[in-house]
PDB file of N, CA and C in Angstrom:
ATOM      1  N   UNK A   1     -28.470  18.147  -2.264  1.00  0.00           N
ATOM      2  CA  UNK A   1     -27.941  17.380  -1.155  1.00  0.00           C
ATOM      3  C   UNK A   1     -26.557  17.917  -0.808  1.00  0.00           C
ATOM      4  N   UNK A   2     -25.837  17.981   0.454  1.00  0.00           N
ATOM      5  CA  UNK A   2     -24.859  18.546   1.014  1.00  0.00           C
ATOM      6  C   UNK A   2     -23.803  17.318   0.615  1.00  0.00           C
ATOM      7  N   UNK A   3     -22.315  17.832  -0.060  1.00  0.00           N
ATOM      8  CA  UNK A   3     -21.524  17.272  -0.119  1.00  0.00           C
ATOM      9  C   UNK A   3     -20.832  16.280   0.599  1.00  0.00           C
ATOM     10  N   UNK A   4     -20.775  16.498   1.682  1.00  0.00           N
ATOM     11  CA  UNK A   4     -20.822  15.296   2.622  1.00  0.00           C
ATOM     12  C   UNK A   4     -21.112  14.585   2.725  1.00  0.00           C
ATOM     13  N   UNK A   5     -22.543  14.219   2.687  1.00  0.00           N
ATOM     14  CA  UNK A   5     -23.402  13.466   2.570  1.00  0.00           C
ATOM     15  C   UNK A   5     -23.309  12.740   1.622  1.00  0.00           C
ATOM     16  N   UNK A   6     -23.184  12.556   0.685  1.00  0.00           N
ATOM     17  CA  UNK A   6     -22.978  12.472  -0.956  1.00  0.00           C
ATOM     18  C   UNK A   6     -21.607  11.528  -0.787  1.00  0.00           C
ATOM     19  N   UNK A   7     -20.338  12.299  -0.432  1.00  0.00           N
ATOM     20  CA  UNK A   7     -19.049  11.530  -0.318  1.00  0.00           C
ATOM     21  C   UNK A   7     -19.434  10.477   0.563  1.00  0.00           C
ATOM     22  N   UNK A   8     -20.055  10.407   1.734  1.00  0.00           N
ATOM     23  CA  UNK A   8     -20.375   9.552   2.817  1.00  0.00           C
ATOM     24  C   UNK A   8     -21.192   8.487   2.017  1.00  0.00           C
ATOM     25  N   UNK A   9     -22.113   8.273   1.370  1.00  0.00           N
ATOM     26  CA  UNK A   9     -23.189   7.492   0.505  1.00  0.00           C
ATOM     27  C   UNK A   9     -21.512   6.970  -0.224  1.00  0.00           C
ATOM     28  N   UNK A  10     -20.704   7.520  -1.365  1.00  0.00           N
ATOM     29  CA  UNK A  10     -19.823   6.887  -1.900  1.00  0.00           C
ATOM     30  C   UNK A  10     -18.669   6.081  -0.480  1.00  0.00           C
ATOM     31  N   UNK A  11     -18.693   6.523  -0.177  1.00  0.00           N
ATOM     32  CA  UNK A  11     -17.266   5.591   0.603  1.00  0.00           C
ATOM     33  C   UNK A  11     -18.336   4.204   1.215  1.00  0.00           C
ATOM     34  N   UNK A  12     -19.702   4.580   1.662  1.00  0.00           N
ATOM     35  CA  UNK A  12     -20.530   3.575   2.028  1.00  0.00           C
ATOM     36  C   UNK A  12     -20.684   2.253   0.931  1.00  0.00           C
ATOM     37  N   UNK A  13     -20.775   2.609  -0.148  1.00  0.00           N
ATOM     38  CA  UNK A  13     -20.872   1.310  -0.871  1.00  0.00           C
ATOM     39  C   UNK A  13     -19.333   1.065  -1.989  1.00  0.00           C
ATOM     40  N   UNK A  14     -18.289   2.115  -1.548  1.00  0.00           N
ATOM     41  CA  UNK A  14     -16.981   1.730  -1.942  1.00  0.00           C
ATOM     42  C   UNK A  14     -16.302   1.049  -1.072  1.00  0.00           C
ATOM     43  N   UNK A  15     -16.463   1.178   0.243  1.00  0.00           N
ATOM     44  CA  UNK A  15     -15.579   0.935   1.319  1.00  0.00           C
ATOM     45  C   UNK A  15     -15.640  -0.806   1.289  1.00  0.00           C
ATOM     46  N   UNK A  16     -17.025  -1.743   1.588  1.00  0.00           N
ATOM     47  CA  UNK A  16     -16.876  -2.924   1.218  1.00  0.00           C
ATOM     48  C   UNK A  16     -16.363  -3.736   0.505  1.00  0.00           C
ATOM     49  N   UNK A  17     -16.523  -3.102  -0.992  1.00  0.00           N
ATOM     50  CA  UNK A  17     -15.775  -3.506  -1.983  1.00  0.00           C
ATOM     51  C   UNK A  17     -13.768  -3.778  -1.666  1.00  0.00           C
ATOM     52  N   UNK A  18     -13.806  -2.608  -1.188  1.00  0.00           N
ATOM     53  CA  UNK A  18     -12.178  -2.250  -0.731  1.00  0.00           C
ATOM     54  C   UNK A  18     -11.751  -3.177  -0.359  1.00  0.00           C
ATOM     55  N   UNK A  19     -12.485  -3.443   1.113  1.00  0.00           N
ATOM     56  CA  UNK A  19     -12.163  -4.349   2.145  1.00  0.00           C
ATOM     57  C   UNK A  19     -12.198  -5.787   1.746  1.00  0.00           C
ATOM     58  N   UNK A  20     -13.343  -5.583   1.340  1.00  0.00           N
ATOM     59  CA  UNK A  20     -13.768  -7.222   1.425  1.00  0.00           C
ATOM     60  C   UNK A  20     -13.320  -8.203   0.407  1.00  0.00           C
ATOM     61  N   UNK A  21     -13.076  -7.554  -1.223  1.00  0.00           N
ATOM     62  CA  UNK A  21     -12.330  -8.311  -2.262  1.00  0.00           C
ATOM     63  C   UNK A  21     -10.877  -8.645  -1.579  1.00  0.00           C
ATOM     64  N   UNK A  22     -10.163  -8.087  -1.030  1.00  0.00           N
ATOM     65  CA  UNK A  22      -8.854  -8.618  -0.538  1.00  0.00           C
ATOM     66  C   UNK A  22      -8.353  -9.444   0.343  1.00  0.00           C
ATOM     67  N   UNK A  23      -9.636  -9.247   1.276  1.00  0.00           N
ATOM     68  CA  UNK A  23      -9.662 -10.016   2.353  1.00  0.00           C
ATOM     69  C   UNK A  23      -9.928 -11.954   1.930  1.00  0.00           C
ATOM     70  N   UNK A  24     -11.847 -11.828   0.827  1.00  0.00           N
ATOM     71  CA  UNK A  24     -11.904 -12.898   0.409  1.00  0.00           C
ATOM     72  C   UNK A  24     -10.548 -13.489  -0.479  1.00  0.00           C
ATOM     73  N   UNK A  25      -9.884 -12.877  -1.221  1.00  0.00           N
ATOM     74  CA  UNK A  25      -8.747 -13.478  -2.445  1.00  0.00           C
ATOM     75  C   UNK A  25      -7.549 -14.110  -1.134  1.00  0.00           C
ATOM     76  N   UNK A  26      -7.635 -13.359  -0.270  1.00  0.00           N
ATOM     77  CA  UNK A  26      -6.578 -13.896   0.465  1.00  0.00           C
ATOM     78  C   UNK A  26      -7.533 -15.264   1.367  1.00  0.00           C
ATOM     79  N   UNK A  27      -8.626 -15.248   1.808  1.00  0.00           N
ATOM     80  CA  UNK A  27      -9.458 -16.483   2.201  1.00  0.00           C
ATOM     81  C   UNK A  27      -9.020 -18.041   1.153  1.00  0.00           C
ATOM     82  N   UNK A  28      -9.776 -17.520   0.119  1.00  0.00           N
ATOM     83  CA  UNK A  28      -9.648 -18.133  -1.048  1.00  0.00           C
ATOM     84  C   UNK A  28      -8.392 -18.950  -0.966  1.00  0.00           C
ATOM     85  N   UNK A  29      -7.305 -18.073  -1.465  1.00  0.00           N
ATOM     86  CA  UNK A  29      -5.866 -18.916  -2.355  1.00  0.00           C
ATOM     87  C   UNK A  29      -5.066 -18.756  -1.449  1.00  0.00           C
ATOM     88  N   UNK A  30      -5.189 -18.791  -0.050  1.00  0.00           N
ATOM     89  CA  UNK A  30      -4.006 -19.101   0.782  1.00  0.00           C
ATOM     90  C   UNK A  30      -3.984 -20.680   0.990  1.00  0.00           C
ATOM     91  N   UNK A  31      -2.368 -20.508   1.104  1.00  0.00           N
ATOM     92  CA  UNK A  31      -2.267 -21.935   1.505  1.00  0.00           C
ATOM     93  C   UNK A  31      -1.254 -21.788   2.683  1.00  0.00           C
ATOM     94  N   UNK A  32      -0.860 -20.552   2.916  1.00  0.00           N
ATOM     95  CA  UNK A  32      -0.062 -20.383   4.704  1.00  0.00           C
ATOM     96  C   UNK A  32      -0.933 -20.719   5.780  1.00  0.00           C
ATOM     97  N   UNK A  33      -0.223 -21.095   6.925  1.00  0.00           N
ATOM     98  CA  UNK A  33      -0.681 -21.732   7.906  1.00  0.00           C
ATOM     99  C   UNK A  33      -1.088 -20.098   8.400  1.00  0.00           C
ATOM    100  N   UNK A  34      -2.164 -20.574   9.416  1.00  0.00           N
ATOM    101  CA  UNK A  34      -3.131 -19.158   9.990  1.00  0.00           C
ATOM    102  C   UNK A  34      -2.244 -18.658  10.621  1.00  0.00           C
ATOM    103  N   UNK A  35      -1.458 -18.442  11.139  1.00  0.00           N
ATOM    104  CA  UNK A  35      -0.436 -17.975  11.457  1.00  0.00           C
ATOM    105  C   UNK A  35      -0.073 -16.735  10.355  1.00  0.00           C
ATOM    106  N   UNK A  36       0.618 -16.801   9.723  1.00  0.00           N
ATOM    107  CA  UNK A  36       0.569 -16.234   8.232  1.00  0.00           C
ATOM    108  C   UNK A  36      -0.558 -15.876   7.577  1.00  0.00           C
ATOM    109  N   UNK A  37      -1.665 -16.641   7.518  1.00  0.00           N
ATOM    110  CA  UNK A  37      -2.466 -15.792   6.937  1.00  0.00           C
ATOM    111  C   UNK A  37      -2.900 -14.489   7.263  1.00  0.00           C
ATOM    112  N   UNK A  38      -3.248 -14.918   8.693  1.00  0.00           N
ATOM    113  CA  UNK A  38      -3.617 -13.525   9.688  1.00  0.00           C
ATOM    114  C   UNK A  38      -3.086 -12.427   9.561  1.00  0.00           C
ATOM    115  N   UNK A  39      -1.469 -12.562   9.733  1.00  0.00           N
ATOM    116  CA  UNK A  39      -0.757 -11.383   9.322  1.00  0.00           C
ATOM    117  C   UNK A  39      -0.785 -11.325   7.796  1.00  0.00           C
ATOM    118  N   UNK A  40      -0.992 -11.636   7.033  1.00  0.00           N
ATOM    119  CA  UNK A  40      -1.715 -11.257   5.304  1.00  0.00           C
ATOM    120  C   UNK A  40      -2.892 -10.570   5.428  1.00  0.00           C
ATOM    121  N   UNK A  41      -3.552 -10.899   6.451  1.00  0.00           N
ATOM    122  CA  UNK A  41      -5.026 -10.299   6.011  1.00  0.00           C
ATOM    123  C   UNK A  41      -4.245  -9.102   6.906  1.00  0.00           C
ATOM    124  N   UNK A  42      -3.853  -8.451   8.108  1.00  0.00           N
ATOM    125  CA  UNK A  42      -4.041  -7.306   8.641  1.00  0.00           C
ATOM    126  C   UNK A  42      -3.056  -6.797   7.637  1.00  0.00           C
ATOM    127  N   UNK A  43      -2.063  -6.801   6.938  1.00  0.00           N
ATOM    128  CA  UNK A  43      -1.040  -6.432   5.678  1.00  0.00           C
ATOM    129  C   UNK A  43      -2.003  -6.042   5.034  1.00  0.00           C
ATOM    130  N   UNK A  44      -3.237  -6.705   4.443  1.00  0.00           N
ATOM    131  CA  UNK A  44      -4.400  -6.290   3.529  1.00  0.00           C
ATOM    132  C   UNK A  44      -5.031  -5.547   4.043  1.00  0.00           C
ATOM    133  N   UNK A  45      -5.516  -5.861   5.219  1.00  0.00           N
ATOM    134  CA  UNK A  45      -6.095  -4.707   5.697  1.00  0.00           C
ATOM    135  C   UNK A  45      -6.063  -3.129   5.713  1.00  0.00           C
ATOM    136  N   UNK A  46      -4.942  -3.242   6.126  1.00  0.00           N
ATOM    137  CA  UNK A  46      -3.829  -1.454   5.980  1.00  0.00           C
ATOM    138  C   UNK A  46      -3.775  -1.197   5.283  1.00  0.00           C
ATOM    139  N   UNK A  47      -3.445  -1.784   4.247  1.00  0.00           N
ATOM    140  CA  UNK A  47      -2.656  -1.406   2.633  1.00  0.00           C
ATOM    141  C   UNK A  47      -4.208  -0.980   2.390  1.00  0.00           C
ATOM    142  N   UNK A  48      -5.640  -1.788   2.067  1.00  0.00           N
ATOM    143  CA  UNK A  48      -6.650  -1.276   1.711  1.00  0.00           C
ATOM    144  C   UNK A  48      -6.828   0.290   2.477  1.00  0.00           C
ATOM    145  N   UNK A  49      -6.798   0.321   4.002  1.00  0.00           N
ATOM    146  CA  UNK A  49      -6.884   1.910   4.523  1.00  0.00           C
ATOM    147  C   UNK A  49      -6.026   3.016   4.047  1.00  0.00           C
ATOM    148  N   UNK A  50      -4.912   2.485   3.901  1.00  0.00           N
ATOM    149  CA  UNK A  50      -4.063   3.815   3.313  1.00  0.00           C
ATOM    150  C   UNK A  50      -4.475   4.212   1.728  1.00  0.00           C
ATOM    151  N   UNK A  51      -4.911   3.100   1.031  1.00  0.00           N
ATOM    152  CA  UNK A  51      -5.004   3.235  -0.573  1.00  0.00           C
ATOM    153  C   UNK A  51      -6.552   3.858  -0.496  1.00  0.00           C
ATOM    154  N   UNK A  52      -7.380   3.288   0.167  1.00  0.00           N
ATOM    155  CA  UNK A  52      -8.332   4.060   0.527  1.00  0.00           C
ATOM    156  C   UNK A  52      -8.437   5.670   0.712  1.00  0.00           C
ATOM    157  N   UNK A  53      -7.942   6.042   1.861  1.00  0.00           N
ATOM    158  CA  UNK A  53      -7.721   7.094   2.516  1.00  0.00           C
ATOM    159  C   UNK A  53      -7.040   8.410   1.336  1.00  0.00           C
ATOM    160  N   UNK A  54      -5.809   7.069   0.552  1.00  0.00           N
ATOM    161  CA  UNK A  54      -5.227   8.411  -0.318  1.00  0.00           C
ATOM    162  C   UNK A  54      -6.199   8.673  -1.540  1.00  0.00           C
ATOM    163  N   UNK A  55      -6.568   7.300  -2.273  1.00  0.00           N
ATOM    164  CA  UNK A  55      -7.496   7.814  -2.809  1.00  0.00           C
ATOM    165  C   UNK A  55      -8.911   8.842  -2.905  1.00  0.00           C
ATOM    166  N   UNK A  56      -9.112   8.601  -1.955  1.00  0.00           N
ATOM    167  CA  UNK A  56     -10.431   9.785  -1.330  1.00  0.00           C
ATOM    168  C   UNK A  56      -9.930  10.965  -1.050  1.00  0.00           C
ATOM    169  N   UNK A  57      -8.485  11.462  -0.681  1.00  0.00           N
ATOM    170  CA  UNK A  57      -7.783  12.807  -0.938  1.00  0.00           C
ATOM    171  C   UNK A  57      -8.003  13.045  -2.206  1.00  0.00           C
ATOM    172  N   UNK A  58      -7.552  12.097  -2.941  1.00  0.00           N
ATOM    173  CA  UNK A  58      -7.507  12.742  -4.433  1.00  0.00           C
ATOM    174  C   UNK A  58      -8.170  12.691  -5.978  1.00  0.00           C
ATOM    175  N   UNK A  59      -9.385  12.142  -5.410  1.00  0.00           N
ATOM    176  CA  UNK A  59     -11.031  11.895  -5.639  1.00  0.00           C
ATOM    177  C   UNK A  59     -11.792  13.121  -5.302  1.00  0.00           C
ATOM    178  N   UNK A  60     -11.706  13.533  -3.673  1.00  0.00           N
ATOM    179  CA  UNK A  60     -12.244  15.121  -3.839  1.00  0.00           C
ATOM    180  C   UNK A  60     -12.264  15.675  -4.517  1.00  0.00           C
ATOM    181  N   UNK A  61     -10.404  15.718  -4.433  1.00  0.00           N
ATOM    182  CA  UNK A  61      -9.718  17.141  -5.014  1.00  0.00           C
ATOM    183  C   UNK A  61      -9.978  17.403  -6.695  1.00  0.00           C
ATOM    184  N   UNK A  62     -10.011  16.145  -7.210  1.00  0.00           N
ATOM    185  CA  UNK A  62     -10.169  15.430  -8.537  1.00  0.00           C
ATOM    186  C   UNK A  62     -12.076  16.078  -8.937  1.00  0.00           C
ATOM    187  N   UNK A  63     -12.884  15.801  -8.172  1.00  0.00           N
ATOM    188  CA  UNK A  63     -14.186  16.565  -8.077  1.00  0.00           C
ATOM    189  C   UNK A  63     -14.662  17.862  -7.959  1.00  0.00           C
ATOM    190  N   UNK A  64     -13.333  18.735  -7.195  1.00  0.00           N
ATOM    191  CA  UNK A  64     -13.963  19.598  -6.833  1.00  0.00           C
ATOM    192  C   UNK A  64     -13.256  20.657  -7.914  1.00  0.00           C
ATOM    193  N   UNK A  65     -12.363  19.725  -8.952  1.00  0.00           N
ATOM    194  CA  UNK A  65     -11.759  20.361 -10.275  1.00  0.00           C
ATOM    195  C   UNK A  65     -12.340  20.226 -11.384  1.00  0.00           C
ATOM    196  N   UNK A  66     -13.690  19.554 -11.032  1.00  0.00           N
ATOM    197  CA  UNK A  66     -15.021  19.269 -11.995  1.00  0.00           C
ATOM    198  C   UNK A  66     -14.413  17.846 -13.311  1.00  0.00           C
ATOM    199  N   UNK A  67     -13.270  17.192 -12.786  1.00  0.00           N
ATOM    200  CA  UNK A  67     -12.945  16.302 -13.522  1.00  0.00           C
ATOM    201  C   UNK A  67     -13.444  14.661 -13.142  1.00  0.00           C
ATOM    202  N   UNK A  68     -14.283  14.486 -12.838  1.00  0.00           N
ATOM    203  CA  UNK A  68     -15.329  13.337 -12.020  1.00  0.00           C
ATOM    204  C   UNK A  68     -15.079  11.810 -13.047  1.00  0.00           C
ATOM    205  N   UNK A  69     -14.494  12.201 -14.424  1.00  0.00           N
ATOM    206  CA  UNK A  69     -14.005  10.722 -14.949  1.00  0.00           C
ATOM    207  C   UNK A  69     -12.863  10.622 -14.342  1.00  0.00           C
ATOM    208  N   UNK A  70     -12.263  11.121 -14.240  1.00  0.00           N
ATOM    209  CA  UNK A  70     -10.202  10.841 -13.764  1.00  0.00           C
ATOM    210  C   UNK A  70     -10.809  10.433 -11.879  1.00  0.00           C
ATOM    211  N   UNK A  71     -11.468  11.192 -11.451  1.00  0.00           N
ATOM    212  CA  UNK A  71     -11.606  11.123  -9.937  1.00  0.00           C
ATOM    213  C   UNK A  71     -12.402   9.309  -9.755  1.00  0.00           C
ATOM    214  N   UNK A  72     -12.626   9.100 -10.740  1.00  0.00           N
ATOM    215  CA  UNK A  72     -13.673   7.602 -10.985  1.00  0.00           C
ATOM    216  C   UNK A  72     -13.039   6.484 -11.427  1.00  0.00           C
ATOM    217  N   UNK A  73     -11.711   7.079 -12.337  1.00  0.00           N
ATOM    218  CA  UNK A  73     -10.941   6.072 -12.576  1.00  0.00           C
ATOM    219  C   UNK A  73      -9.678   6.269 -11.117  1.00  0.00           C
ATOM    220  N   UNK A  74      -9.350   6.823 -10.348  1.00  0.00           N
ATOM    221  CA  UNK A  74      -8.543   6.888  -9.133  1.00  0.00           C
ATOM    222  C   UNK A  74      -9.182   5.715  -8.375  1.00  0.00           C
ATOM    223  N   UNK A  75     -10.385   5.943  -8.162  1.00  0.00           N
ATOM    224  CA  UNK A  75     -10.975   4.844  -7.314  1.00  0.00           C
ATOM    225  C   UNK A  75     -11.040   3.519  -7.914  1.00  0.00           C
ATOM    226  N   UNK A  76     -11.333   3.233  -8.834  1.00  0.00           N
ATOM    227  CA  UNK A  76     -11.041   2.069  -9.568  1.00  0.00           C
ATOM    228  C   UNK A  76      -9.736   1.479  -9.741  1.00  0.00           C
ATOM    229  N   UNK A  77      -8.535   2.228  -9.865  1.00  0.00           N
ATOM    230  CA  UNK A  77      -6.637   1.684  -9.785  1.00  0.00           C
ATOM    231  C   UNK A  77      -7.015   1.443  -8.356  1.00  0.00           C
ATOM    232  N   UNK A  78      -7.166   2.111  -7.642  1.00  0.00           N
ATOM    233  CA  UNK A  78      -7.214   2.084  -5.868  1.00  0.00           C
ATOM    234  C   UNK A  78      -7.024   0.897  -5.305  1.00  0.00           C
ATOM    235  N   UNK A  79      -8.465   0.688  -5.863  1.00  0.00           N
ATOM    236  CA  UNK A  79      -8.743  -0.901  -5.689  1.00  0.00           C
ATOM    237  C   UNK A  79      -7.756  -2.334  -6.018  1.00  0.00           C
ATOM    238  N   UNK A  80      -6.344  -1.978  -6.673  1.00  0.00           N
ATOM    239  CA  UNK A  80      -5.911  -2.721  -6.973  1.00  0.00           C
ATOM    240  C   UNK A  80      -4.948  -2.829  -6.272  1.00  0.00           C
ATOM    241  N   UNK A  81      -4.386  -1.919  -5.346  1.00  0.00           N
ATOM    242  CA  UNK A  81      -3.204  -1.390  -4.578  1.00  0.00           C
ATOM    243  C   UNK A  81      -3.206  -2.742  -3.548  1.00  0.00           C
ATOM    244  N   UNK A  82      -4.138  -3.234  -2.804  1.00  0.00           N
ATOM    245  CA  UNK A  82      -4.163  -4.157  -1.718  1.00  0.00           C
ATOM    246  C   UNK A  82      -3.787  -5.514  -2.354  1.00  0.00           C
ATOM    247  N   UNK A  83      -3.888  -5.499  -3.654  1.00  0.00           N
ATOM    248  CA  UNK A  83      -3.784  -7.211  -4.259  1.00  0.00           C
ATOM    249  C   UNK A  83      -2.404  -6.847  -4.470  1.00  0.00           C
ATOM    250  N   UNK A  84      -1.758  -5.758  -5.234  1.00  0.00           N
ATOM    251  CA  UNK A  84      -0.004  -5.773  -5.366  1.00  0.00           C
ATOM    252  C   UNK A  84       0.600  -5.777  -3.929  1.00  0.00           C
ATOM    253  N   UNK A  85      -0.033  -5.474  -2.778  1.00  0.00           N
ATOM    254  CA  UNK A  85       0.456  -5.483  -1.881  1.00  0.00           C
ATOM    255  C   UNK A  85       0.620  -7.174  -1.034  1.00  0.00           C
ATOM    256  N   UNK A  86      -1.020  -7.598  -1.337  1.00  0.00           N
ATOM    257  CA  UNK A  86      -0.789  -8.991  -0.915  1.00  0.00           C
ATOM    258  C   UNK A  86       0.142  -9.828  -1.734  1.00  0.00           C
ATOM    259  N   UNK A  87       0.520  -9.596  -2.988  1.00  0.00           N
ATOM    260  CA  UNK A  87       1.071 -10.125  -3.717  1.00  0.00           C
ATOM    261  C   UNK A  87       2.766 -10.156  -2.980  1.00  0.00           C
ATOM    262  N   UNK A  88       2.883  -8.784  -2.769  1.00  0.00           N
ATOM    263  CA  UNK A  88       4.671  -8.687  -2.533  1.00  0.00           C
ATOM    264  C   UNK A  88       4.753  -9.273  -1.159  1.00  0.00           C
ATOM    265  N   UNK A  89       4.016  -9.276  -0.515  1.00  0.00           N
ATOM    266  CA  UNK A  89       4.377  -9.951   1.153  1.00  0.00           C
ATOM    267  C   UNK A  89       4.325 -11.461   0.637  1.00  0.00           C
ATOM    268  N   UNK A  90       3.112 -12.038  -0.276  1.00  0.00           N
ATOM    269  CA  UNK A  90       3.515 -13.384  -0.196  1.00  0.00           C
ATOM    270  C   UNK A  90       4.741 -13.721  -1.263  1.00  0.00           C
ATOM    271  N   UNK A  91       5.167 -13.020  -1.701  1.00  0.00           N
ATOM    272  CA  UNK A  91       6.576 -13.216  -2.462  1.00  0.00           C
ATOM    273  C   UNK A  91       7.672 -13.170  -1.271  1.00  0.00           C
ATOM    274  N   UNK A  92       7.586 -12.329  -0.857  1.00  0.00           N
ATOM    275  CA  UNK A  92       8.632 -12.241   0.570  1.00  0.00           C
ATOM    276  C   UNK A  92       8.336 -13.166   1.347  1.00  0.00           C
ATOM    277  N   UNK A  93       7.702 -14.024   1.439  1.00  0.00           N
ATOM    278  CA  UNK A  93       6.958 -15.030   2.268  1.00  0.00           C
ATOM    279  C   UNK A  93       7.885 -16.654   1.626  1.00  0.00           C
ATOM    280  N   UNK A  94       7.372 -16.270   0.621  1.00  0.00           N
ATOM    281  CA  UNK A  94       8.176 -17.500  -0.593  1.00  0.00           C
ATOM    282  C   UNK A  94       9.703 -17.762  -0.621  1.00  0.00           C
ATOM    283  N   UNK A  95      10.260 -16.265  -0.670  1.00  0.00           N
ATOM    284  CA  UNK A  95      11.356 -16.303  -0.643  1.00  0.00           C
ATOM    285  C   UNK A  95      12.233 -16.575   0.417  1.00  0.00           C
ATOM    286  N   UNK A  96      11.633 -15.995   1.793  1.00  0.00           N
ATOM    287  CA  UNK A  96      12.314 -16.418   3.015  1.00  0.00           C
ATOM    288  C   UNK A  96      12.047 -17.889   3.043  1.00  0.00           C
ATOM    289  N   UNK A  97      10.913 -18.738   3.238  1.00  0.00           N
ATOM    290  CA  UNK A  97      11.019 -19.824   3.639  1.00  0.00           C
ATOM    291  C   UNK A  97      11.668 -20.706   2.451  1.00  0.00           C
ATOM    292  N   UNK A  98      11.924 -20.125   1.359  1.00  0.00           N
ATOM    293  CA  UNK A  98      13.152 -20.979   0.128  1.00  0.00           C
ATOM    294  C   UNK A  98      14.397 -20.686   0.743  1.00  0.00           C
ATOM    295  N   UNK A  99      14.940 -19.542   1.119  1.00  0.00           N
ATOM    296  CA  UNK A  99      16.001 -19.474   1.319  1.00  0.00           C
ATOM    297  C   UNK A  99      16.885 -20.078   2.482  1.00  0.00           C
ATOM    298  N   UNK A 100      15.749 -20.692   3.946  1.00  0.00           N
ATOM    299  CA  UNK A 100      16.010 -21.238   4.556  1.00  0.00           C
ATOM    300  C   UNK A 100      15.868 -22.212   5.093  1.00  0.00           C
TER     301      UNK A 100
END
């Protein structure tokens, strides 16, 4: 099968995962008015595309150096990048509306 193809099949059943765990955790345990949430979820949103995006740079590159455990554990930290991210906006979130 052509490499492409192959990466395309992985980002197909990685990409949901990406998206969608950050999106639900922020569904879940918000308690900001939609206002705020909204801008949490597109904050999640991005943060998942860029952590995405870099990861799959360096998942290739990680593959095509025949090292496919390290390229497997990249994608797996990856996945965690959007929750430290939702995490620090709702800290900044906390902190502005304490401080004023």
């Amino acid at each position: 099968m052509d490499n492409l193809v192959i990466w395309l099949i992985i980002i197909a059943f990685y990409a949901p995962l990406h998206y969608l765990l950050p999106v639900l955790f922020l569904f879940i345990t918000g308690r900001e008015s939609e206002k705020v949430r909204k801008g949490l979820m597109r904050r999640g949103l991005i943060d998942s595309t860029l952590s995405m995006v870099g990861a799959f740079a360096i998942v290739i590159y990680l593959a095509e150096q025949g090292t496919m455990s390290a390229a497997m554990l990249i994608l797996l930290i990856s996945m965690a990048y959007p929750f430290i991210g939702i995490w620090r906006h709702r800290r900044e979130i906390t902190d502005a509306s304490g401080a004023g």
